[in-house]
Every structure is written in structure tokens, then in C-alpha cells.
C-alpha atoms as a PDB file:
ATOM      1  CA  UNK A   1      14.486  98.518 158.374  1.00  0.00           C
ATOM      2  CA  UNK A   2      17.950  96.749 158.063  1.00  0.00           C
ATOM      3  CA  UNK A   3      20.689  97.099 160.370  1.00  0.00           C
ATOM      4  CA  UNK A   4      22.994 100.042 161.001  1.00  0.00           C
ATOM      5  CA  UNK A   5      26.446  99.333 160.189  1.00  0.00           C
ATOM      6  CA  UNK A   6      28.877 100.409 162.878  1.00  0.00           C
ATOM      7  CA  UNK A   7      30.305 104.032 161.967  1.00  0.00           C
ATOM      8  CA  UNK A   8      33.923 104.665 162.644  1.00  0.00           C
ATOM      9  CA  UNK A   9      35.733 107.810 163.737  1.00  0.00           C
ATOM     10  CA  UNK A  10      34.691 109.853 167.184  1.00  0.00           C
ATOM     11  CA  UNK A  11      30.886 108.624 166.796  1.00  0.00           C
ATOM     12  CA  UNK A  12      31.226 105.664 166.785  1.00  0.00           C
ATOM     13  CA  UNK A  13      31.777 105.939 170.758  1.00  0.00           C
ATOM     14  CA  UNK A  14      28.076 106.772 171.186  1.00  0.00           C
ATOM     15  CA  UNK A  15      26.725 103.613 169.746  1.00  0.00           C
ATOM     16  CA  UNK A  16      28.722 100.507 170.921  1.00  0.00           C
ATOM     17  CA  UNK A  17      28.691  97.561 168.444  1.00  0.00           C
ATOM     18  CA  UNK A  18      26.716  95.552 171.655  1.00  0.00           C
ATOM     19  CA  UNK A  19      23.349  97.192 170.214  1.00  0.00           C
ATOM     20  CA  UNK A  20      23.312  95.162 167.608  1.00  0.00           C
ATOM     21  CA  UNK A  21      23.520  91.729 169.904  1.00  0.00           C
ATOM     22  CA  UNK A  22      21.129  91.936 172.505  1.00  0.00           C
ATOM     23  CA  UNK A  23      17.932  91.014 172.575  1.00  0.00           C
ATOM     24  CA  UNK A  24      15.237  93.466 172.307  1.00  0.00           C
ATOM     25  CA  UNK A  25      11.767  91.752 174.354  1.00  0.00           C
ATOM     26  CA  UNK A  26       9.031  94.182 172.472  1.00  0.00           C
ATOM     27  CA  UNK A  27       5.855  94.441 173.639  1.00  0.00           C
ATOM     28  CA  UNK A  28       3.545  96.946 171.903  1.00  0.00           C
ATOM     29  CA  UNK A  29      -0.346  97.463 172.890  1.00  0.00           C
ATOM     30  CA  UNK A  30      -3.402 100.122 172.325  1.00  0.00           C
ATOM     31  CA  UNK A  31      -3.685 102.494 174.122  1.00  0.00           C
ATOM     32  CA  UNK A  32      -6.896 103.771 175.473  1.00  0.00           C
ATOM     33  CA  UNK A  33      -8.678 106.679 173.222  1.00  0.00           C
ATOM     34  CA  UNK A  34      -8.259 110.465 174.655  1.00  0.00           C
ATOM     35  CA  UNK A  35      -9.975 113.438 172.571  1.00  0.00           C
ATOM     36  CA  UNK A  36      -6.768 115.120 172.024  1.00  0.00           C
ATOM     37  CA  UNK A  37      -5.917 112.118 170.189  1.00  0.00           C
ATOM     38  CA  UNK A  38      -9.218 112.065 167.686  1.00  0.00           C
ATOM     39  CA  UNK A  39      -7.946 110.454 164.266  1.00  0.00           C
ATOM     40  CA  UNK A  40      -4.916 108.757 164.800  1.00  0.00           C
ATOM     41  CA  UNK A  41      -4.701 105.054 166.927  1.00  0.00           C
ATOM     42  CA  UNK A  42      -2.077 105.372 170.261  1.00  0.00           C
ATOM     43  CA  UNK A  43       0.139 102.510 170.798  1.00  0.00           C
ATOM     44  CA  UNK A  44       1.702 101.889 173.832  1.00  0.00           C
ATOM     45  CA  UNK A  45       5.436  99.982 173.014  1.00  0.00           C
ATOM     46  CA  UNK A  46       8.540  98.625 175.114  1.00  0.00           C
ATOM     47  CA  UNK A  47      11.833  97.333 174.375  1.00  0.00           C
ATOM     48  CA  UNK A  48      15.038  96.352 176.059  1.00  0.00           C
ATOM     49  CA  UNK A  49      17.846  98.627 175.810  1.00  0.00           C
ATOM     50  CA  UNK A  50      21.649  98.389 177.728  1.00  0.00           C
ATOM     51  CA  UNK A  51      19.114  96.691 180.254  1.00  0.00           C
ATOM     52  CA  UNK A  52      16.860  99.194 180.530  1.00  0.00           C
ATOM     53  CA  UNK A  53      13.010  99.063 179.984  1.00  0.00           C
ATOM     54  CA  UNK A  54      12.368 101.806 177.445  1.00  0.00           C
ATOM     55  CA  UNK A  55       8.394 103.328 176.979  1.00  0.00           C
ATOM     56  CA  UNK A  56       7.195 104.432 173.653  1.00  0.00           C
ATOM     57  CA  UNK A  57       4.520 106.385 171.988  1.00  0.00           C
ATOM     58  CA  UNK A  58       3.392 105.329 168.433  1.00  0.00           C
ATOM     59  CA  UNK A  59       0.703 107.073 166.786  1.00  0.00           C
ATOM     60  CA  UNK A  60      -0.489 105.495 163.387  1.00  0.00           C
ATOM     61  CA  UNK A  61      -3.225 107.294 161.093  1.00  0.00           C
ATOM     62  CA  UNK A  62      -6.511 106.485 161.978  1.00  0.00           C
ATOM     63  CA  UNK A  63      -7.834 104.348 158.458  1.00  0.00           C
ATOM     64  CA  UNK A  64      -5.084 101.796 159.372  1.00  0.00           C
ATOM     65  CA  UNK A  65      -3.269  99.969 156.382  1.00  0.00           C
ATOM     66  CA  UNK A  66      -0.040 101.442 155.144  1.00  0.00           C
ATOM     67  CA  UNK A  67       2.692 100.925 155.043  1.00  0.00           C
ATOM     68  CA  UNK A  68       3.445 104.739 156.440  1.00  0.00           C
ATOM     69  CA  UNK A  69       6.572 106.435 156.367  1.00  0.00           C
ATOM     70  CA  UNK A  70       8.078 106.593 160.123  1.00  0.00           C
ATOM     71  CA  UNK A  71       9.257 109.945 162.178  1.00  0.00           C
ATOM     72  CA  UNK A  72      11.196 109.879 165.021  1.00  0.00           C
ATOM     73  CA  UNK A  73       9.690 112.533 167.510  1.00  0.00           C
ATOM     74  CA  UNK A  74      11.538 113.220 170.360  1.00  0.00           C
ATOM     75  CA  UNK A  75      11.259 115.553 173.491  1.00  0.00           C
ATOM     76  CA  UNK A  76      13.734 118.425 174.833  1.00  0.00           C
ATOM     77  CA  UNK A  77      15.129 118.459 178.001  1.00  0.00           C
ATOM     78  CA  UNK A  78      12.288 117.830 181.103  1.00  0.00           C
ATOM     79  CA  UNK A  79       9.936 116.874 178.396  1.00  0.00           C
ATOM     80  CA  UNK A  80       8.184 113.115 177.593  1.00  0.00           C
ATOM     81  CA  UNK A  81       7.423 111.327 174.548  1.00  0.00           C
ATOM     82  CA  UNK A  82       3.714 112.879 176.072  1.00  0.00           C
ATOM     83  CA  UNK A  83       4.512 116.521 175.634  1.00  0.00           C
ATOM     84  CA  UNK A  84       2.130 118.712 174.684  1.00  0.00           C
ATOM     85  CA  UNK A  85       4.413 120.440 171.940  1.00  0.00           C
ATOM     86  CA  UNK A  86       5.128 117.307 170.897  1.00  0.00           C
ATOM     87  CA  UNK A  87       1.439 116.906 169.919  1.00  0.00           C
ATOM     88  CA  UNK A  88       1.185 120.288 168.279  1.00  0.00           C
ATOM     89  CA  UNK A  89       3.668 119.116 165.825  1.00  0.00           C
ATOM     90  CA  UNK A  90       3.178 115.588 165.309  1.00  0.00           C
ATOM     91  CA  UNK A  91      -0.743 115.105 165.553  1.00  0.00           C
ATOM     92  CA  UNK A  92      -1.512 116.988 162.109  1.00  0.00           C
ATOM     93  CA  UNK A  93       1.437 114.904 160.517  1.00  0.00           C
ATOM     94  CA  UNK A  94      -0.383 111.796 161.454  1.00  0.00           C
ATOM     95  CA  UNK A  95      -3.813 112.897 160.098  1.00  0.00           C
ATOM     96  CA  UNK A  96      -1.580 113.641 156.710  1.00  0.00           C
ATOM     97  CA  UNK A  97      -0.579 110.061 156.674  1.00  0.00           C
ATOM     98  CA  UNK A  98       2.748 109.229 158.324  1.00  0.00           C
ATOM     99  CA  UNK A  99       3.288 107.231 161.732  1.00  0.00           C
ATOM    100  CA  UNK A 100       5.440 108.924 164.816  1.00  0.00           C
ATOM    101  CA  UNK A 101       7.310 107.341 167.431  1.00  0.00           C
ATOM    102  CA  UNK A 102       8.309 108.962 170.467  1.00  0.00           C
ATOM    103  CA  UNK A 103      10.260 107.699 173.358  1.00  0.00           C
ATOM    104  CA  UNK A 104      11.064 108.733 176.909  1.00  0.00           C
ATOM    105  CA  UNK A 105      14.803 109.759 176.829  1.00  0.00           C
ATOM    106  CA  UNK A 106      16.908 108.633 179.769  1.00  0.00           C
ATOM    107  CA  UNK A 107      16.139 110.720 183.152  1.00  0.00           C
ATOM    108  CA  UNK A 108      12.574 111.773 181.649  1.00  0.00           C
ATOM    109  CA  UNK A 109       8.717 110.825 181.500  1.00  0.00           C
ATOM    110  CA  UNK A 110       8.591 107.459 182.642  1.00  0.00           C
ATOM    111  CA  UNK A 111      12.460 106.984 183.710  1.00  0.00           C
ATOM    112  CA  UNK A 112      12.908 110.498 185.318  1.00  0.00           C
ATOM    113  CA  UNK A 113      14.902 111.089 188.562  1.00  0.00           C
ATOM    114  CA  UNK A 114      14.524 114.787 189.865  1.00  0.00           C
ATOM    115  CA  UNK A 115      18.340 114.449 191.311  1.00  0.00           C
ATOM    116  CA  UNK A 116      20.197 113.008 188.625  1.00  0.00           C
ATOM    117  CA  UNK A 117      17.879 115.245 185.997  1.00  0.00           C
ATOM    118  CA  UNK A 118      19.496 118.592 187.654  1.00  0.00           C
ATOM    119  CA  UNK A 119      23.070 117.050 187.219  1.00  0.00           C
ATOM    120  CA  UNK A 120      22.693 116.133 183.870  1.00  0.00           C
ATOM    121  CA  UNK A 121      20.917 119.514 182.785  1.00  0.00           C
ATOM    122  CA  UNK A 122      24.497 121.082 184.660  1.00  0.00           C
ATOM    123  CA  UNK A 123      26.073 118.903 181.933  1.00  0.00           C
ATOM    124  CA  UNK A 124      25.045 120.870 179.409  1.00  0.00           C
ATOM    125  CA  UNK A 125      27.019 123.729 180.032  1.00  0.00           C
ATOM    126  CA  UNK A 126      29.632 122.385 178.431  1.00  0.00           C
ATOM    127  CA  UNK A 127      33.686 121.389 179.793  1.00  0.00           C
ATOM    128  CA  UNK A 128      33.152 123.947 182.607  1.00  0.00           C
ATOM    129  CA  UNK A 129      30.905 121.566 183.916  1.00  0.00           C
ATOM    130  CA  UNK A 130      31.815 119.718 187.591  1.00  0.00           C
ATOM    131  CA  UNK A 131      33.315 116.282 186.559  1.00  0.00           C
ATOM    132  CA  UNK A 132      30.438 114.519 187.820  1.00  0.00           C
ATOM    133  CA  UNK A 133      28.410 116.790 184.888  1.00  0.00           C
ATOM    134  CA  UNK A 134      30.087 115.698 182.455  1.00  0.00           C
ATOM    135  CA  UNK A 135      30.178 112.199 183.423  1.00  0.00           C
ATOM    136  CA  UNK A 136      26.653 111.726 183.615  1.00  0.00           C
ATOM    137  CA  UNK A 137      26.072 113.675 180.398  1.00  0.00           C
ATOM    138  CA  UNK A 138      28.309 111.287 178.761  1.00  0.00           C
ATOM    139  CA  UNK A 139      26.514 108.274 180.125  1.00  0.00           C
ATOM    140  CA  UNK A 140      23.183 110.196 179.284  1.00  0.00           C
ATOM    141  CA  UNK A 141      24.279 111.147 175.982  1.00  0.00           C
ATOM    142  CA  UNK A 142      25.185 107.321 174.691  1.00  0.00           C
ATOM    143  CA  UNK A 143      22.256 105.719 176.250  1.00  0.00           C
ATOM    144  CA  UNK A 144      19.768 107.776 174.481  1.00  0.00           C
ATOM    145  CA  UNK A 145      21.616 107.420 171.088  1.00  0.00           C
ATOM    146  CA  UNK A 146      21.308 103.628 171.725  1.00  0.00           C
ATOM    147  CA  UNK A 147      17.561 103.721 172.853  1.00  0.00           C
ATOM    148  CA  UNK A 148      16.723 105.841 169.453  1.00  0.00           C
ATOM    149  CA  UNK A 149      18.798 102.984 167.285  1.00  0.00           C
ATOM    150  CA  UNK A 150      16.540 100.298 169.417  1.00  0.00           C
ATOM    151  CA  UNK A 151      13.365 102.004 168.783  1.00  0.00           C
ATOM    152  CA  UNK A 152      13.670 101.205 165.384  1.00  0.00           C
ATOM    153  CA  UNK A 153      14.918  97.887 165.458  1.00  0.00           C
ATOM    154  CA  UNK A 154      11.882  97.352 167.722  1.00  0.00           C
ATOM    155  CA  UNK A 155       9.373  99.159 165.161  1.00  0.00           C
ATOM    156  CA  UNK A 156      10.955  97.418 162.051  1.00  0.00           C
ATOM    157  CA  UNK A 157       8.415  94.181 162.105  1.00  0.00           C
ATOM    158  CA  UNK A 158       5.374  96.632 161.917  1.00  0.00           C
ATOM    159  CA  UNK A 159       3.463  95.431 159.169  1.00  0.00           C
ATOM    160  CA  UNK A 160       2.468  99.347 159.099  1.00  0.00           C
ATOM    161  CA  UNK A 161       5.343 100.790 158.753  1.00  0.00           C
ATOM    162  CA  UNK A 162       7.830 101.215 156.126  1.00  0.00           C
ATOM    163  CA  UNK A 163      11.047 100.265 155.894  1.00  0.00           C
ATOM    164  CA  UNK A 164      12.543 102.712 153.759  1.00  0.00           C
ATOM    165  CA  UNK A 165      11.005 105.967 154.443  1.00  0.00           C
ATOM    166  CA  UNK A 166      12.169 106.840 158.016  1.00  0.00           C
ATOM    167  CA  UNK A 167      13.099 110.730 159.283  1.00  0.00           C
ATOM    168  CA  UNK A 168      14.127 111.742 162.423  1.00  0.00           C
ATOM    169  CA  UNK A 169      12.533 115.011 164.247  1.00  0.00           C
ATOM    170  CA  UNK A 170      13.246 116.809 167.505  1.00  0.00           C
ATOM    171  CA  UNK A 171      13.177 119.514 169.951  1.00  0.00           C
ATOM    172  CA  UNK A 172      15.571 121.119 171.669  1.00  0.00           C
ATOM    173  CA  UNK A 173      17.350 118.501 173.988  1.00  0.00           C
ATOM    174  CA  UNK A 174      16.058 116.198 171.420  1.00  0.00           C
ATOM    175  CA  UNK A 175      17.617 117.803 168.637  1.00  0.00           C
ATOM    176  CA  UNK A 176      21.424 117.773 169.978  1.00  0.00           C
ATOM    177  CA  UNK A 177      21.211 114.446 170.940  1.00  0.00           C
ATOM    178  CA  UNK A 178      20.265 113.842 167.480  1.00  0.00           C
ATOM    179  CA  UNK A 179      22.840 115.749 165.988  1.00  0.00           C
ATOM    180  CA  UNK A 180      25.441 112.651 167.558  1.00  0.00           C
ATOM    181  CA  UNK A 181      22.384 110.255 166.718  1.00  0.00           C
ATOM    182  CA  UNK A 182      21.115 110.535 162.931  1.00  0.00           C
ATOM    183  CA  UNK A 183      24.848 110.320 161.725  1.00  0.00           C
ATOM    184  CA  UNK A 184      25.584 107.171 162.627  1.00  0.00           C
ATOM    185  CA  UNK A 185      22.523 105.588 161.879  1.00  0.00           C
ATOM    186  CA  UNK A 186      21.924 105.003 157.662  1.00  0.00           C
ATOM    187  CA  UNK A 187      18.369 104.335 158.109  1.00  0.00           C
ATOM    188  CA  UNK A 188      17.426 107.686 158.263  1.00  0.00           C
ATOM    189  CA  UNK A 189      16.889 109.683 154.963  1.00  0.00           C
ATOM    190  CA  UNK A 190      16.641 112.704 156.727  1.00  0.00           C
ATOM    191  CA  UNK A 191      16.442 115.248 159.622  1.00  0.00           C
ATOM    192  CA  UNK A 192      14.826 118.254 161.172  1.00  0.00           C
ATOM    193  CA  UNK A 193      16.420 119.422 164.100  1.00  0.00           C
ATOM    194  CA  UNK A 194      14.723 122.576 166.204  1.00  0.00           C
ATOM    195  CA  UNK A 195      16.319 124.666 168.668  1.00  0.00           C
ATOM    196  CA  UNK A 196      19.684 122.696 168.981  1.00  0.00           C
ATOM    197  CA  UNK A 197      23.016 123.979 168.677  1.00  0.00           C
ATOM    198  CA  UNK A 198      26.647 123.335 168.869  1.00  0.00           C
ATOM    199  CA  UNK A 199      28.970 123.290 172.133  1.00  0.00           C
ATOM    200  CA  UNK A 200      26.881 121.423 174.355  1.00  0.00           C
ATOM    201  CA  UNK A 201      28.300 118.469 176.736  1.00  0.00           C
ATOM    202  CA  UNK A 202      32.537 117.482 176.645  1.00  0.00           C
ATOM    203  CA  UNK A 203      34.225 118.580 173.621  1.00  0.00           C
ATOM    204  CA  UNK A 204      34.200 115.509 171.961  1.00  0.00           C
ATOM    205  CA  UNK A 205      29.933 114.957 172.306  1.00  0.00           C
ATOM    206  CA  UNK A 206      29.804 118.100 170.766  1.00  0.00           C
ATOM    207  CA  UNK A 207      27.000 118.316 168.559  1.00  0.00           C
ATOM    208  CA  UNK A 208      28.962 120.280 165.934  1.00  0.00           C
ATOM    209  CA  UNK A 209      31.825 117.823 165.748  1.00  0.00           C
ATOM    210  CA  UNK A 210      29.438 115.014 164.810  1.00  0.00           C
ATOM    211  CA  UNK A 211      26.953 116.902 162.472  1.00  0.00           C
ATOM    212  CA  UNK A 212      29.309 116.725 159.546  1.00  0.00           C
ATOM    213  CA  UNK A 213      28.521 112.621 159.311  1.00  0.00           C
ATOM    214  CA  UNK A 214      25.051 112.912 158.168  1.00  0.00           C
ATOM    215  CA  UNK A 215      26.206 114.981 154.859  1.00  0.00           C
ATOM    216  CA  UNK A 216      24.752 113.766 151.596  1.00  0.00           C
ATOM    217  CA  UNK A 217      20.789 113.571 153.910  1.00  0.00           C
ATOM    218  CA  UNK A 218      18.713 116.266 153.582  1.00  0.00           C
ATOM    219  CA  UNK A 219      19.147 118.521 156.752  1.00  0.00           C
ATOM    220  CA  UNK A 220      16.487 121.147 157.880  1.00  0.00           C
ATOM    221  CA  UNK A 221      17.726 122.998 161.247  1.00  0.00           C
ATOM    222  CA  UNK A 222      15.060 125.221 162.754  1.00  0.00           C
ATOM    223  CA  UNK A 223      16.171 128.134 165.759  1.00  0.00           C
ATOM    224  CA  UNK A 224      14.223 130.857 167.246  1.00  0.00           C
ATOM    225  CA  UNK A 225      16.032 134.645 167.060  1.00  0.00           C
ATOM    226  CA  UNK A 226      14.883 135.039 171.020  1.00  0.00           C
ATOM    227  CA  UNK A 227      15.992 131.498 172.224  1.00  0.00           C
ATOM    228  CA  UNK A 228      17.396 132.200 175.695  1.00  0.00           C
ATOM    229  CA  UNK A 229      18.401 128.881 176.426  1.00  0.00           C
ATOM    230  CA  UNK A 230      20.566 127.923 172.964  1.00  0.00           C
ATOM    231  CA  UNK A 231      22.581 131.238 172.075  1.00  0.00           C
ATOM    232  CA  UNK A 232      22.566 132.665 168.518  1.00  0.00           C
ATOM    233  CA  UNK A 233      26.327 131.461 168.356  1.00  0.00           C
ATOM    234  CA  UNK A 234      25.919 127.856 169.794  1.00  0.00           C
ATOM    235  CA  UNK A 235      22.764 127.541 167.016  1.00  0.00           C
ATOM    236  CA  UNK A 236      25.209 129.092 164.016  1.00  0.00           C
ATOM    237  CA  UNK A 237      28.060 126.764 165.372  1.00  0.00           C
ATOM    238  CA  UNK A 238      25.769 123.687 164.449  1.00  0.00           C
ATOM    239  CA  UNK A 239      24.464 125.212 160.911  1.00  0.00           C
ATOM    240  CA  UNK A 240      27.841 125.672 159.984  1.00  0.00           C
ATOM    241  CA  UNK A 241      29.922 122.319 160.622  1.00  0.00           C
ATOM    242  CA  UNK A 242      26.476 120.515 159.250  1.00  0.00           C
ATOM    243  CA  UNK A 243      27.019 119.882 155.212  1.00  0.00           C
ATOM    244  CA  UNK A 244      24.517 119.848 152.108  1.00  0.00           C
ATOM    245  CA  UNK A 245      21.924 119.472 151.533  1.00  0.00           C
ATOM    246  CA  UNK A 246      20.779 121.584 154.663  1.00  0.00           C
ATOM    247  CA  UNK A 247      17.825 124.319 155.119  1.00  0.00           C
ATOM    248  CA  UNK A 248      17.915 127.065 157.785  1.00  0.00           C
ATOM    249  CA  UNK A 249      15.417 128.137 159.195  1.00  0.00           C
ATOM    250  CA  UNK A 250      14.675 131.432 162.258  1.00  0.00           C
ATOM    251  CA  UNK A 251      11.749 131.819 163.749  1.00  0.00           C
ATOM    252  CA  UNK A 252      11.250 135.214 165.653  1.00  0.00           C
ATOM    253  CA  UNK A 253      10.105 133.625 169.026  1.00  0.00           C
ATOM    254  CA  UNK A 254      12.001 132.385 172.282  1.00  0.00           C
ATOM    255  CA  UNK A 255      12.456 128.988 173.146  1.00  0.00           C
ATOM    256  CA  UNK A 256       9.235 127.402 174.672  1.00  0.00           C
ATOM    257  CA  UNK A 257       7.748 129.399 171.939  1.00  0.00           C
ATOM    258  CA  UNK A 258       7.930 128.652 168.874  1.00  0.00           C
ATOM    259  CA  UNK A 259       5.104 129.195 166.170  1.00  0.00           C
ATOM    260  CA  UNK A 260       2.975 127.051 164.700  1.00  0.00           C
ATOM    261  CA  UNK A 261       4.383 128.281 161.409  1.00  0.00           C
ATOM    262  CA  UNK A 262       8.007 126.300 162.395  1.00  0.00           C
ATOM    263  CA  UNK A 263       5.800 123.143 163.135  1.00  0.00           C
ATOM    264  CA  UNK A 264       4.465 123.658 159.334  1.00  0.00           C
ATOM    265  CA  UNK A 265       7.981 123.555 157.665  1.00  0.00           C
ATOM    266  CA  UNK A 266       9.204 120.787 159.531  1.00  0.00           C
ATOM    267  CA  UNK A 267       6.134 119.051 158.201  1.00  0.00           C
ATOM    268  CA  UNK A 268       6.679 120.368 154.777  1.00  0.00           C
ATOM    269  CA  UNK A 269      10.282 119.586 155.260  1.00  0.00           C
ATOM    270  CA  UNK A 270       9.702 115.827 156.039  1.00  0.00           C
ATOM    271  CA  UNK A 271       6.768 115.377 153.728  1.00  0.00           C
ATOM    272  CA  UNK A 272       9.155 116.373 150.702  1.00  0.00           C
ATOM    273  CA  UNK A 273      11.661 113.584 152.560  1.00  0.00           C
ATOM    274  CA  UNK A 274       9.723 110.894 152.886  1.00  0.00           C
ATOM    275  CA  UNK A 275       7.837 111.382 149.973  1.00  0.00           C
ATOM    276  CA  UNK A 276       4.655 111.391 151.353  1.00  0.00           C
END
């Protein structure tokens, strides 16, 4: 996995060219068996980012060898890289022969804080937000585009893994952070974004104004029809600034949710990607 190059225009102001110069201090280690876990191998791993200690999740297929193509799975809002819906999802993926990464976004799992977590959730709202909101979600919103860049720049020595077959995956919270995310980074060769939307955060971390950046990838954006916490409008917003080559996908279900069937064409979706 090379090196991003540093994007230019509005996102580039997520990811500051310091990522690319400090040192990352991984540590990576098995992790103990659990039954829900039965045929793939856990991995406990660590890295430095904008001086923060950031935990991680890596699940490889069971048989070991590779090299396996790499998704980044990540967690909506009050979630872990531990989630159970992250398992439902990413579990049968592994068996099928691909490695997934999770990590605990800022404020969550292993680096929560039940005070600052209500503020930034407030964020969300959008510019009506209290200053302080919007502040935070800013902060928030830049150092979990910088941990996701750092997760792979901590993964890229696997021997396991490879280089040029890595997607990106997410959930809700997950998936509009990823909508300022995957743009900037050109190691990605695609994306499946559920239950996001556009018009989250300050006007210019909107996910819709950033989308745009990741045309010429294959796009797959997945929303339920009952979603009471990302509006039919805010989801449309999104599918329309993103360009080709993009997929749309409803699901009749609310947000917490969504069917199994959803968890299938992501898989489908990023199995076509990566080729596997």
C-alpha cells in the first residue's frame, strides 16, 4: 500500500500533510478465540495517530496465507470496531476470503467519553448546531479521517494482506465520515457506504460537497426507506453530488435495522471490487 498523495481543494483540510511524517509505533497481537469468531483468526493492532493511541480489530480467514484483499469496516455513531452489526456483515466476508479491519473512531469503544460523545452527536445536526458542536465535530471529523489513512499505513507491511485490493465499508456514522475519507485517499478502489447522507456537520464537512472526489471508483450507497435518523432527503442529497460509477441501493427497514439481504450486496458489491 503506497502513500496517499495530498489532495487539494476543500478536502484536503481533513487530512493534513503531517500524516504522512509521523511515526506510526504498531503493535499488532492475537487475540484470544471467542465462538462468535469460529473460522477467521482476531488480531488485536495499535498505532500512533495525531498522538493518539488508536485500537484495531483485524480479522484474517482462518487457513492463513494470502495475500487477501483488505476492507475497511467501520462503526456508526456509539458503535466499536466490536459491534455486533459489524460482525453480521463482516464475519461471512472473512470466511469468503478477504481480511477486515476495524477501528475505534474518536469518542467510541476504547476512546469513548460519555460527555464529549453527546456534544459531538449535537454536531451532527448540522450549522444550527451550538458553536461548541460544531467545533468538536470538526475536530472529530479530521481525526477520524486521519486514523482511517493510518490504519492502513499501519496494515501495509502485512505479509497477508494485499496491497492493491483495498475497499472501504461502513455504517451509518461510519459511512459520512467516509464520504470526506475515501476521496482523498487513492488507495481505495472502492466504496460501500450504508445509511449515510448529505448535510451533516458545518457546511464545508458536508458529506455531499466531498463525495464528488472519489468519481471514476466504483460507489455502492445503501439507505433504508424507514431510516429515522438520516432523512430520505439528506440520503438523496449524497446519491446525487456522488459521480459514476455508483449503485443505489433501499432497503425497506429503519435504521438499526437493516436486513441481512443489504449485508449480501455490500458483499457482492465488494467481492466484484476487489476481485475476489
Amino acid at each position: 500500500m503506497s502513500a496517499p498523495t495530498e489532495s487539494e481543494g476543500p478536502a484536503a483540510s481533513v487530512v493534513g500533510p503531517w500524516r504522512l511524517r509521523e511515526p506510526l509505533s504498531t503493535w499488532t497481537a492475537p487475540l484470544p478465540p471467542r465462538d462468535a469468531w469460529a473460522g477467521v483468526r482476531p488480531f488485536r493492532f495499535e498505532y500512533s495517530s495525531r498522538g493518539d493511541r488508536v485500537p484495531g480489530l483485524l480479522l484474517l480467514p482462518a487457513e492463513g496465507g494470502g495475500p487477501y484483499p483488505l476492507v475497511l469496516l467501520q462503526h456508526g455513531a456509539g458503535g466499536s470496531k466490536t459491534s455486533d452489526y459489524l460482525d453480521a456483515a463482516r464475519l461471512p466476508w472473512v470466511r469468503r476470503g478477504v481480511a477486515v479491519a476495524s477501528i475505534d473512531f474518536p469518542l467510541h469503544g476504547e476512546r469513548a467519553s460519555a460527555k464529549l460523545t453527546e456534544v459531538l452527536l449535537a454536531g451532527l445536526a448540522g450549522p444550527g448546531g451550538s458553536a461548541d458542536a460544531r467545533s468538536l465535530w470538526t475536530d472529530f471529523t479530521r481525526q477520524a479521517a486521519h486514523d482511517l489513512g493510518r490504519a492502513l499505513d499501519a496494515l501495509a507491511p502485512h505479509p497477508e494482506l494485499d496491497p492493491d485490493r483495498v475497499a472501504y465499508a461502513a455504517f451509518s456514522l461510519g459511512a459520512i465520515v467516509g464520504a470526506l475519507y475515501c476521496p482523498q485517499d487513492p488507495r481505495l478502489s472502492g466504496a460501500a457506504l450504508a445509511l449515510g447522507g448529505g448535510g451533516f456537520g458545518p457546511p464545508l464537512l458536508d458529506p455531499a460537497h466531498h463525495i464528488a472526489r472519489f468519481t471514476g471508483r466504483p460507489l455502492l450507497l445503501v439507505n433504508a426507506t424507514r431510516d429515522e435518523r438520516v432523512p430520505r432527503s439528506a440520503a438523496e442529497a449524497l446519491h446525487a453530488a456522488a459521480g459514476e460509477p455508483k449503485q443505489v441501493l433501499w432497503f425497506e427497514s429503519g435504521h438499526n435495522d437493516l436486513p441481512g439481504i443489504a449485508f449480501k450486496a455490500m458483499w457482492e458489491f465488494l467481492a466484484k471490487t476487489l476481485a475476489v
